[in-house]
Protein backbone atom coordinates (compact mmCIF):
# COMPACT_ATOMS: atom_id res chain seq x y z
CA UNK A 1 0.00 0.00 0.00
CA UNK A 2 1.57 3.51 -1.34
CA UNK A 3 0.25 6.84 1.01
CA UNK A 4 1.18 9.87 -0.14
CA UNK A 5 -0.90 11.25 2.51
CA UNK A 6 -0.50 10.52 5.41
CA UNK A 7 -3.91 12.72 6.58
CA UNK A 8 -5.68 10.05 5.02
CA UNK A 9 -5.20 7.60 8.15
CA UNK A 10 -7.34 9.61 9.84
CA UNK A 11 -10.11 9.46 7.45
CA UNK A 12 -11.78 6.27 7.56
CA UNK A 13 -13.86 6.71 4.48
CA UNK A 14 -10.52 6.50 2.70
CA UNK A 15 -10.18 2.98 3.23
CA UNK A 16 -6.31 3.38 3.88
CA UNK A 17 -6.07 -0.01 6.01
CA UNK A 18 -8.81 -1.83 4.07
CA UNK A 19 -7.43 -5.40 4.09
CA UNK A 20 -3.78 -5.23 5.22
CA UNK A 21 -2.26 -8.22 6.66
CA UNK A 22 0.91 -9.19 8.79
CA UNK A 23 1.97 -9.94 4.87
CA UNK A 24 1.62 -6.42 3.68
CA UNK A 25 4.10 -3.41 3.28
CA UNK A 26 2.77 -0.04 3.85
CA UNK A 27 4.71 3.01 2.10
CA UNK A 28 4.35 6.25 3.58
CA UNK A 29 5.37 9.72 2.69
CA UNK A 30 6.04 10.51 6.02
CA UNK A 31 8.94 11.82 8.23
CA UNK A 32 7.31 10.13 11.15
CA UNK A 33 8.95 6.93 12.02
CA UNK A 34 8.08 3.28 11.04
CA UNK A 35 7.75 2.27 14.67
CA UNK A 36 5.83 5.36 15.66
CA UNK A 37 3.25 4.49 12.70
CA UNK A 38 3.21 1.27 13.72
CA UNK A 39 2.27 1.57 17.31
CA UNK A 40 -0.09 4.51 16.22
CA UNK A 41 -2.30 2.31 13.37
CA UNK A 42 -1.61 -1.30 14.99
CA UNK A 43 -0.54 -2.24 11.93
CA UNK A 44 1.00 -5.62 11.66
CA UNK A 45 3.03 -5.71 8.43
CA UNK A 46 5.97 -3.81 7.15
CA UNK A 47 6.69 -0.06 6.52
CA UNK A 48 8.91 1.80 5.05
CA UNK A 49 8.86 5.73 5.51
CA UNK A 50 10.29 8.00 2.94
CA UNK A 51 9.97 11.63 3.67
CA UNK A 52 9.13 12.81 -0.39
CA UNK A 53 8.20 16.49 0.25
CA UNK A 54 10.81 17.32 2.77
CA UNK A 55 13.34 18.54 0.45
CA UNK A 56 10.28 20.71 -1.72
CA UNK A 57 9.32 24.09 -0.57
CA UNK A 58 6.75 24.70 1.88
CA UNK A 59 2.86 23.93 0.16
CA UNK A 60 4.32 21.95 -2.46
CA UNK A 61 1.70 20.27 -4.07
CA UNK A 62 0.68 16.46 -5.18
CA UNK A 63 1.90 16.93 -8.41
CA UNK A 64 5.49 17.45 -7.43
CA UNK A 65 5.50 14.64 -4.24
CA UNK A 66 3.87 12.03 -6.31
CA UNK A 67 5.83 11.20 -8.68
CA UNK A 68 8.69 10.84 -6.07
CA UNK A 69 6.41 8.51 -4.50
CA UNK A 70 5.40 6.55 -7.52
CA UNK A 71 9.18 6.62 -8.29
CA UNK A 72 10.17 5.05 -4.68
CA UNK A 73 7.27 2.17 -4.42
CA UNK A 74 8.71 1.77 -7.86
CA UNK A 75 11.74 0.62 -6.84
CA UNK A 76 10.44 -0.70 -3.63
CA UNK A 77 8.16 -3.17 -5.30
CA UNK A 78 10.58 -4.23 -7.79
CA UNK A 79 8.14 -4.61 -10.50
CA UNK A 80 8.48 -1.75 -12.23
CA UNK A 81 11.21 -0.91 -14.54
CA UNK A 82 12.55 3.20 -14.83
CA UNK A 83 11.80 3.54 -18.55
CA UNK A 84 8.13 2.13 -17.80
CA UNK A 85 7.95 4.75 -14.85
CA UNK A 86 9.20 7.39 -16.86
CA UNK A 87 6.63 7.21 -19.41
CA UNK A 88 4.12 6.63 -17.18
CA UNK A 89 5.32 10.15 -15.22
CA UNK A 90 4.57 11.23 -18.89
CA UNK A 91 1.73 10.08 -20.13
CA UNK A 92 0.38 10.92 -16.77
CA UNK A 93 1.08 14.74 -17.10
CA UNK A 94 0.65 15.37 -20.38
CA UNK A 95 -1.50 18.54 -19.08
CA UNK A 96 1.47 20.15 -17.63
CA UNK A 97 3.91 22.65 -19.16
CA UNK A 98 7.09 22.16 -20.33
CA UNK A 99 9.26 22.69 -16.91
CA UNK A 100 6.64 21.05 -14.68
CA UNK A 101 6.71 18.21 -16.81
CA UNK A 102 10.81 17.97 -16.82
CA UNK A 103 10.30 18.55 -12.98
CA UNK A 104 7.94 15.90 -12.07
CA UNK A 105 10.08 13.38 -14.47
CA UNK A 106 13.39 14.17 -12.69
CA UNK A 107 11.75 13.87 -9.02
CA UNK A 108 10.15 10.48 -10.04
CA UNK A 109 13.80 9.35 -11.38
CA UNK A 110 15.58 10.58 -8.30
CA UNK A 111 13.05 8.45 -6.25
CA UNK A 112 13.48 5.72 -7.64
CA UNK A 113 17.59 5.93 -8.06
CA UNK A 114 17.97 6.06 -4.94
């Protein structure tokens, strides 16, 4: 499970924890720890915590932390190779300009070199 938002624990209607197991690895954009999440949601599986908006400028929008966060589950999961990322980062904001496009594309690469 990839969380970009971490508000969204708090909103049950989100559906956030629907089915996780002791077999499932939660990704959070988060500075908080893993082991402060944990003990805060009960949650009995994996995470990993990756901090994607604390190098951006304060009110930095979704469209600059997610594709550092599709870019690190990514690479987390394995499954996904960096040219198919890159063209979905893309295809995916094809409605951007120019420079937010090159932006989003380099933050999604950096994520997932890392």
């Amino acid at each position: 499970v990839v969380v970009a938002d971490p508000g969204l624990f708090g909103i049950a209607a989100a559906g956030v924890m629907q089915g996780v197991s002791d077999g499932t690895t939660l990704f959070v954009n988060s500075a908080e720890s893993a082991a402060s999440l944990r003990d805060r949601l009960a949650f009995p599986g994996r995470i990993v915590t990756w901090p994607a908006g604390a190098s951006l400028p304060a009110g930095a929008g979704a469209s600059i932390v997610s594709p550092a966060c599709a870019g690190a589950a990514a690479r987390l999961l394995g499954v996904i190779g960096r040219d198919a990322l890159a063209q979905a980062i893309v295809a995916h904001g094809t409605h951007r300009g120019g420079d937010a496009m090159q932006s989003a594309l380099e933050r999604g690469l950096a994520a997932y070199d890392i």
